[in-house]
Protein backbone atom coordinates (compact mmCIF):
# COMPACT_ATOMS: atom_id res chain seq x y z
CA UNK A 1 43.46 44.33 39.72
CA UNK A 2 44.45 47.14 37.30
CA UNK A 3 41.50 47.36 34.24
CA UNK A 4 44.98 46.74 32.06
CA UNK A 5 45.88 43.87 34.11
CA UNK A 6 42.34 42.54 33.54
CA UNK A 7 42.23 43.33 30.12
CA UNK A 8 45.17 41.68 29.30
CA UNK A 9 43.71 38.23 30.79
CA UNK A 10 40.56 38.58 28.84
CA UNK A 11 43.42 38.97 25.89
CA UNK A 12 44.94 35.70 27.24
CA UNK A 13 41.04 33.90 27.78
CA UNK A 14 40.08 34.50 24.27
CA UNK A 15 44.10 33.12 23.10
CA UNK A 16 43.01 29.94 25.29
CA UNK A 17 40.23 29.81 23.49
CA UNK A 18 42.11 29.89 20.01
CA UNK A 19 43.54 26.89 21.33
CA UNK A 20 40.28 25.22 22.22
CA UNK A 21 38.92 25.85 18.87
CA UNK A 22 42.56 23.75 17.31
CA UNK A 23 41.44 21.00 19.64
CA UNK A 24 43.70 19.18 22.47
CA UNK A 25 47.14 17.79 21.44
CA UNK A 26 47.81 14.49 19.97
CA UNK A 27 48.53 11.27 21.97
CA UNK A 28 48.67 8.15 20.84
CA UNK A 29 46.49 6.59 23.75
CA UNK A 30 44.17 8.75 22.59
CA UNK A 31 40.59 7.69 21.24
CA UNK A 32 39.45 8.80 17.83
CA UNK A 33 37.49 11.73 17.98
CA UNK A 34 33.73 12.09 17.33
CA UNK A 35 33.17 12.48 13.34
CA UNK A 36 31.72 16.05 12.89
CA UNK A 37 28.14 17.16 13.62
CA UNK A 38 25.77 16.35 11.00
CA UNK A 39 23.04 18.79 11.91
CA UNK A 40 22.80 22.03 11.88
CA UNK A 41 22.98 24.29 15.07
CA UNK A 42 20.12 26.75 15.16
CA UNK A 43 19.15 30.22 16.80
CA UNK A 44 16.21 29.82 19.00
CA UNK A 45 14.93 33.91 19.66
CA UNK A 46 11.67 33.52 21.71
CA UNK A 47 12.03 31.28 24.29
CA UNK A 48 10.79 32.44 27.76
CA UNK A 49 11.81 34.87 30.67
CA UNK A 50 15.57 36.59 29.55
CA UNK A 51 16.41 39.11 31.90
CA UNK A 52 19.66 39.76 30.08
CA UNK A 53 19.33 39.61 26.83
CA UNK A 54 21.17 36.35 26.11
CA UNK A 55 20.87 34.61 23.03
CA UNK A 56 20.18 30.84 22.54
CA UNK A 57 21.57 28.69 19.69
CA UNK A 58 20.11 25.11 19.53
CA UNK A 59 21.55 21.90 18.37
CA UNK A 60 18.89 18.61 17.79
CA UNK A 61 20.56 15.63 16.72
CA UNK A 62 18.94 14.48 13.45
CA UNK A 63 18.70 10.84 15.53
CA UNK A 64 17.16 12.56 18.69
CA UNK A 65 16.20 10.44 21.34
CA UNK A 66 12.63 9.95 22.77
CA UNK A 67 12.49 12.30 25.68
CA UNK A 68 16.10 13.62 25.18
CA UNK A 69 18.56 14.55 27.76
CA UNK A 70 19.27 18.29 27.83
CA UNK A 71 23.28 19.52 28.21
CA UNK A 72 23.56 22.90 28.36
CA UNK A 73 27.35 24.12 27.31
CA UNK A 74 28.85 27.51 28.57
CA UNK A 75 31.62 29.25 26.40
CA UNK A 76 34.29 31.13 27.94
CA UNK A 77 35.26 35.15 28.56
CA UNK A 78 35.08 36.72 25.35
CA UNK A 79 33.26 33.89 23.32
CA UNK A 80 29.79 32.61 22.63
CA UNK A 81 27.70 29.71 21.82
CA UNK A 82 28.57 28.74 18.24
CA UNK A 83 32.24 29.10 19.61
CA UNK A 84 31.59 26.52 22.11
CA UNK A 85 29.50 24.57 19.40
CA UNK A 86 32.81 24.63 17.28
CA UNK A 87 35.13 24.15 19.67
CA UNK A 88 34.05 21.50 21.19
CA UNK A 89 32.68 17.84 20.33
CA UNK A 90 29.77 17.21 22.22
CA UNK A 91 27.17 18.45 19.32
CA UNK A 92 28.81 14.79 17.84
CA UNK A 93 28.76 13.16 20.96
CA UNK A 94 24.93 14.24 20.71
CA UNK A 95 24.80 12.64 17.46
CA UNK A 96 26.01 9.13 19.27
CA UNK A 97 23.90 9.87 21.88
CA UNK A 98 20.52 10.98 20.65
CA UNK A 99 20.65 13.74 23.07
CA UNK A 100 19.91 17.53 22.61
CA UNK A 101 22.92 20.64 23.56
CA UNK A 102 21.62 24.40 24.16
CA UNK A 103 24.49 26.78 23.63
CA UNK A 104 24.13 30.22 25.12
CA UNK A 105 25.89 33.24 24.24
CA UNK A 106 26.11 35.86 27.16
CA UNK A 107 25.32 39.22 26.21
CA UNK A 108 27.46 41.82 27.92
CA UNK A 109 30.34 43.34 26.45
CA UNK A 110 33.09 41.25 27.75
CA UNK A 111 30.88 38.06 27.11
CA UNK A 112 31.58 36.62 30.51
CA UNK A 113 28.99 34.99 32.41
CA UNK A 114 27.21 36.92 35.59
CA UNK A 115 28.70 34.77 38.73
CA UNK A 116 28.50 37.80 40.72
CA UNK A 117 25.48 39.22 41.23
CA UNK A 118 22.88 38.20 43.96
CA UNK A 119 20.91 38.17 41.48
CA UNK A 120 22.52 35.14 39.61
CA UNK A 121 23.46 33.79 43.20
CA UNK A 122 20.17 33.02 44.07
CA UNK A 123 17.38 31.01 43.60
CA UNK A 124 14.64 32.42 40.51
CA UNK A 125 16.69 35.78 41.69
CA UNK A 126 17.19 36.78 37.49
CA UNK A 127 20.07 37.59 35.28
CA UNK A 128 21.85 35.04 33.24
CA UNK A 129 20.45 32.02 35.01
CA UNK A 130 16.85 32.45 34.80
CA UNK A 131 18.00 33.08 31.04
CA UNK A 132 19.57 29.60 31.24
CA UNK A 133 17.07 28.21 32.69
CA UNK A 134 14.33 29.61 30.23
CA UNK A 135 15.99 27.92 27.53
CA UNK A 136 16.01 24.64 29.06
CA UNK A 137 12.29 24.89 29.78
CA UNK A 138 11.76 25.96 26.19
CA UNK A 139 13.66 22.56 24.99
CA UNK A 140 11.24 20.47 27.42
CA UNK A 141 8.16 22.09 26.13
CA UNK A 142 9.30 22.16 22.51
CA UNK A 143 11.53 18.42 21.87
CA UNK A 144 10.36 16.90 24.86
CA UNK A 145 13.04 17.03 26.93
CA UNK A 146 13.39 14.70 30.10
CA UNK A 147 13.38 17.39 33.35
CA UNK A 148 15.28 14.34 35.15
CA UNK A 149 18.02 14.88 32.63
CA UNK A 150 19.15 18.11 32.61
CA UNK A 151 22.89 18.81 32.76
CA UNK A 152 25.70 21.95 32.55
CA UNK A 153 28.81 22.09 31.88
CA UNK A 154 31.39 25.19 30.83
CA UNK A 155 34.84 26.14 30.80
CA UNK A 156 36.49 29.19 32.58
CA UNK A 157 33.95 31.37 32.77
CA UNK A 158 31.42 28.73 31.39
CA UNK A 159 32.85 26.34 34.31
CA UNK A 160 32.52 29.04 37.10
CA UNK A 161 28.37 29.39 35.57
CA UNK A 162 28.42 25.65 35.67
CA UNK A 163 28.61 25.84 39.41
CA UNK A 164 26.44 28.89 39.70
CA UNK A 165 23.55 26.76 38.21
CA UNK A 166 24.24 24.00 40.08
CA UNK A 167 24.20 26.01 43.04
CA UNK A 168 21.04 28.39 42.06
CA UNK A 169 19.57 25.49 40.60
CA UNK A 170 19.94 22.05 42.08
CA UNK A 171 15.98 21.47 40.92
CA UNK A 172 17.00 21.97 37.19
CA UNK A 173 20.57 20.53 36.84
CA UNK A 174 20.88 16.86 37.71
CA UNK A 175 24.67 17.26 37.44
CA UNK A 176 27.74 19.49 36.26
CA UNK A 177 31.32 19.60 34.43
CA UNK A 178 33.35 22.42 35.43
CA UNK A 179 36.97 23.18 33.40
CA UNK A 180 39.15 25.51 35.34
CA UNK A 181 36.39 27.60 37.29
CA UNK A 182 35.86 28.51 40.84
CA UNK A 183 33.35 27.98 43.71
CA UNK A 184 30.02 29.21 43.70
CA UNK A 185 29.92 32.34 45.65
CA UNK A 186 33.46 33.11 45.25
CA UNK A 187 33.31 36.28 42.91
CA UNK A 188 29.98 37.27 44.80
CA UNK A 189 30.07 41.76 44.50
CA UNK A 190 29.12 44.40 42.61
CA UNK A 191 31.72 44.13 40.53
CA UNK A 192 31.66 41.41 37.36
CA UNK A 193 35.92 40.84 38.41
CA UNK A 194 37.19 39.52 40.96
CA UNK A 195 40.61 40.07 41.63
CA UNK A 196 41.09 38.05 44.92
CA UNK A 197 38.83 35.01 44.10
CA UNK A 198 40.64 34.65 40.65
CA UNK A 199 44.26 34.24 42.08
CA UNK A 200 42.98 32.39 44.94
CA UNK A 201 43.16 33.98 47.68
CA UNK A 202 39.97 32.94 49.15
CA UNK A 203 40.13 30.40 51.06
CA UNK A 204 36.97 29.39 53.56
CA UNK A 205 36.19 26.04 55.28
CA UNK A 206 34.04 23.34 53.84
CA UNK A 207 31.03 24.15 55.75
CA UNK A 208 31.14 28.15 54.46
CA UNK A 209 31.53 27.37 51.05
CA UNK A 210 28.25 24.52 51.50
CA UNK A 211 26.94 27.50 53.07
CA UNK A 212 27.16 30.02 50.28
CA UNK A 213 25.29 27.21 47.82
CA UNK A 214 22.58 25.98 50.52
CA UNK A 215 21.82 30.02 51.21
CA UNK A 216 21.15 30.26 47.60
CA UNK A 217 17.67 28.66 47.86
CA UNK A 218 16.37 28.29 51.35
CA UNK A 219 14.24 25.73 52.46
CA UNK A 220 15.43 23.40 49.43
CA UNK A 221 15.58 19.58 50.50
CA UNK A 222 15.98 17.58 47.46
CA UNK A 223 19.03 16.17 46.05
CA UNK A 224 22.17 17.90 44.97
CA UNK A 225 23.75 17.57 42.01
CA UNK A 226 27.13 15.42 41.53
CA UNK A 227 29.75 17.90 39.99
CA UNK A 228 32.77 17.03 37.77
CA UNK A 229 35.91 19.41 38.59
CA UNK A 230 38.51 20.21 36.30
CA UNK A 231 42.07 22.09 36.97
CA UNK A 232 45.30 22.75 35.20
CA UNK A 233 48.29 23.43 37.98
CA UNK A 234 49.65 25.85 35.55
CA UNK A 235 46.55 27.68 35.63
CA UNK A 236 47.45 31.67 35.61
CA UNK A 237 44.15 33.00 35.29
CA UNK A 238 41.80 31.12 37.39
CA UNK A 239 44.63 29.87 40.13
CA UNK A 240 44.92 26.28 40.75
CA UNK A 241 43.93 26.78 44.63
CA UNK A 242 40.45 27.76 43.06
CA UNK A 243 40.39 23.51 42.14
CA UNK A 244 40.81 23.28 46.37
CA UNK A 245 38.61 25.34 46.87
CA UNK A 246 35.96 24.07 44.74
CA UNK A 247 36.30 20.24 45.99
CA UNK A 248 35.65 21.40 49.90
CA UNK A 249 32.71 23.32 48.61
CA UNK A 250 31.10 20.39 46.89
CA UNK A 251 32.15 17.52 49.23
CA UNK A 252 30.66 19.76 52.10
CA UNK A 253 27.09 20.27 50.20
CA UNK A 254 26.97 16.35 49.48
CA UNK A 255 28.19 15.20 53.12
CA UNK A 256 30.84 13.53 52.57
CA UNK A 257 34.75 13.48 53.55
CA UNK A 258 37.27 15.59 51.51
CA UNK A 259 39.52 12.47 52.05
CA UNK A 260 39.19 10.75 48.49
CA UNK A 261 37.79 7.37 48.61
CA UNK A 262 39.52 6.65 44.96
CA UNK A 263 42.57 8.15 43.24
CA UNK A 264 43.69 7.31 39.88
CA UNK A 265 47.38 8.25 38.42
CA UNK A 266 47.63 8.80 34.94
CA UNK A 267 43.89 9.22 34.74
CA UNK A 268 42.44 10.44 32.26
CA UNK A 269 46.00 10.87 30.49
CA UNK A 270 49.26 10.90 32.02
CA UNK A 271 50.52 12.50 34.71
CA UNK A 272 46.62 13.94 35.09
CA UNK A 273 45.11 12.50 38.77
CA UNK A 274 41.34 11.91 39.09
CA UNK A 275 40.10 11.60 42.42
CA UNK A 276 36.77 10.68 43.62
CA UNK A 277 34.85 11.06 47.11
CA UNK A 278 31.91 9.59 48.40
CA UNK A 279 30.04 7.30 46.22
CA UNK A 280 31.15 9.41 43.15
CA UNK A 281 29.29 12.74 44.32
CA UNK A 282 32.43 14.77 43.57
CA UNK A 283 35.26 13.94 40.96
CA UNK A 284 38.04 15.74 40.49
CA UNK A 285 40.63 15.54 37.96
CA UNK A 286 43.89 17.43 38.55
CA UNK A 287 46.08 18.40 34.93
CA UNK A 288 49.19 18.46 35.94
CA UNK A 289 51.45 21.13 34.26
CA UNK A 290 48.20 22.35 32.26
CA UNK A 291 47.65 26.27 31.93
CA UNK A 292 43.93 27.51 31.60
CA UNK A 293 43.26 26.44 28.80
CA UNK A 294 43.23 22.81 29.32
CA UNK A 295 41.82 20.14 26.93
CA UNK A 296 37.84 19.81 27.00
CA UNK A 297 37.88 15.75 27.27
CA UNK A 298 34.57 15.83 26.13
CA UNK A 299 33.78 12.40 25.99
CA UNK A 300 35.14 12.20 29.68
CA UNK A 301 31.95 14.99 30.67
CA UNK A 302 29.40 13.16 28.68
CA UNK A 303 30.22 9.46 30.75
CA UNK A 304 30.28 11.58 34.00
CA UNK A 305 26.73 12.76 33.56
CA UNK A 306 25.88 9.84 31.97
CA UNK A 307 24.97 11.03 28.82
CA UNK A 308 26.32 7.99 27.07
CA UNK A 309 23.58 5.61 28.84
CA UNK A 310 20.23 5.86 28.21
């Protein structure tokens, strides 16, 4: 891909998040929306190991929870935390809630997320998700936070770290939400872009993708985390097949069948599909006719990882 070509999807990225920050459309099957946060989000600067400079904004509910749940939310190409903060609603979902949301901003020039590197793609390897990490440590040691309930989510670039860190991480992150990303592994290279990855044009078997995400911390035998996919059909900067891609990956690191054992029509809204397989270790909801920048159904991510129940 021509550095035009790429620049003028970053161009795009940051217009998708423009519409982000308006919120989704209007429906009238559509619940009310969270009221607006009633604390204030903070910068947190010293807060462990940070390989890569990121910075870390903090948002405490005013009616934390004992031992609070940790979500970590991951802005987009060309945006940071506070964006994500603002653009979203789970800071008022974590005033419902009682639980606590760490926003990180990336910190290189293009403000995308390092998915990449072998660095990122492995285990305690560095870059941004030992950042990550650091700052989730820092809200255990300072607020408490319950280790057991520690979750990521993100959108584009934010949803293709989502399944870094689930992949790099599966002893941190007890689960994931990731909007239009791509597999873990799949923009592995020196380089930050990835041309072929991003239209979709790789395409492995189950097993190789599970392979990429088991190599990623050798010798690991605990649990894996369930993961939440999200896909517009439209999608012209992170292809749709990227969606495909992602569900064999996942399904293949949790053992069970790519065959879905539910599928819902009109689910979450119409003419979206969720489907889930196994006992709910993989869900996948397909937005049909959506471009990148599809709706953040945030109150959708926070029932997935359970956020809502204490």
């Amino acid at each position: 891909m021509t550095r035009t070509k790429r620049t003028s999807l970053l161009l795009a990225w940051a217009l998708a998040a423009v519409t982000l920050l308006a919120g989704p459309p209007s429906a009238a099957a559509e619940p009310a929306e969270p009221a607006a946060p009633t604390a204030a989000l903070q910068e947190v600067t010293d807060f462990g190991p940070n390989p890569t400079n990121l910075r870390m904004h903090l948002y405490v509910p005013d009616s934390v929870a004992a031992d609070p749940a940790i979500l970590v939310g991951l802005h987009w190409c060309t945006g940071t935390g506070p964006d994500f903060f603002n653009g979203t609603q789970y800071a008022a979902l974590a005033d419902q809630y009682g639980f606590v949301v760490v926003y990180p901003s990336a910190s290189n020039a293009e403000r995308c997320w390092d998915v990449h590197s072998e660095e990122a793609l492995t285990h305690d390897g560095g870059s941004d998700p030992q950042g990550i990490v650091s700052m989730v440590e820092y809200v255990e040691r300072t607020y408490g936070g319950d280790p057991d309930r520690v979750f990521a989510t993100g959108h584009s670039s934010g949803g293709m770290m989502t399944n870094v860190l689930l992949g790099s991480y599966p002893d941190v992150f007890r689960a994931g939400s990731a909007s239009a990303g791509v597999p873990f592994g799949c923009f592995a290279g020196e380089s930050s872009w990835n041309a072929e990855c991003a239209t979709g044009n790789i395409i492995r078997t189950p097993q190789e993708w599970g392979d990429l995400v088991r190599a990623a911390y050798p010798g690991y035998e605990g649990p894996r985390p369930p993961m939440q996919l999200w896909h517009g059909t439209e999608d012209d900067g992170l292809y749709f097949q990227n969606f495909e891609e992602e569900i064999k990956q996942w399904t293949d690191v949790h053992g069970v069948s790519q065959t879905p054992t539910t599928t819902e029509p009109d689910t979450p809204r119409d003419n979206w599909t969720r489907t889930r397989y196994g006992s709910g270790q993989v869900e996948a909801i397909r937005a049909e006719g959506e471009p990148h920048n599809l709706p953040i159904l945030a109150e959708e991510v926070v029932h997935f990882l359970g956020l809502d129940r204490t």
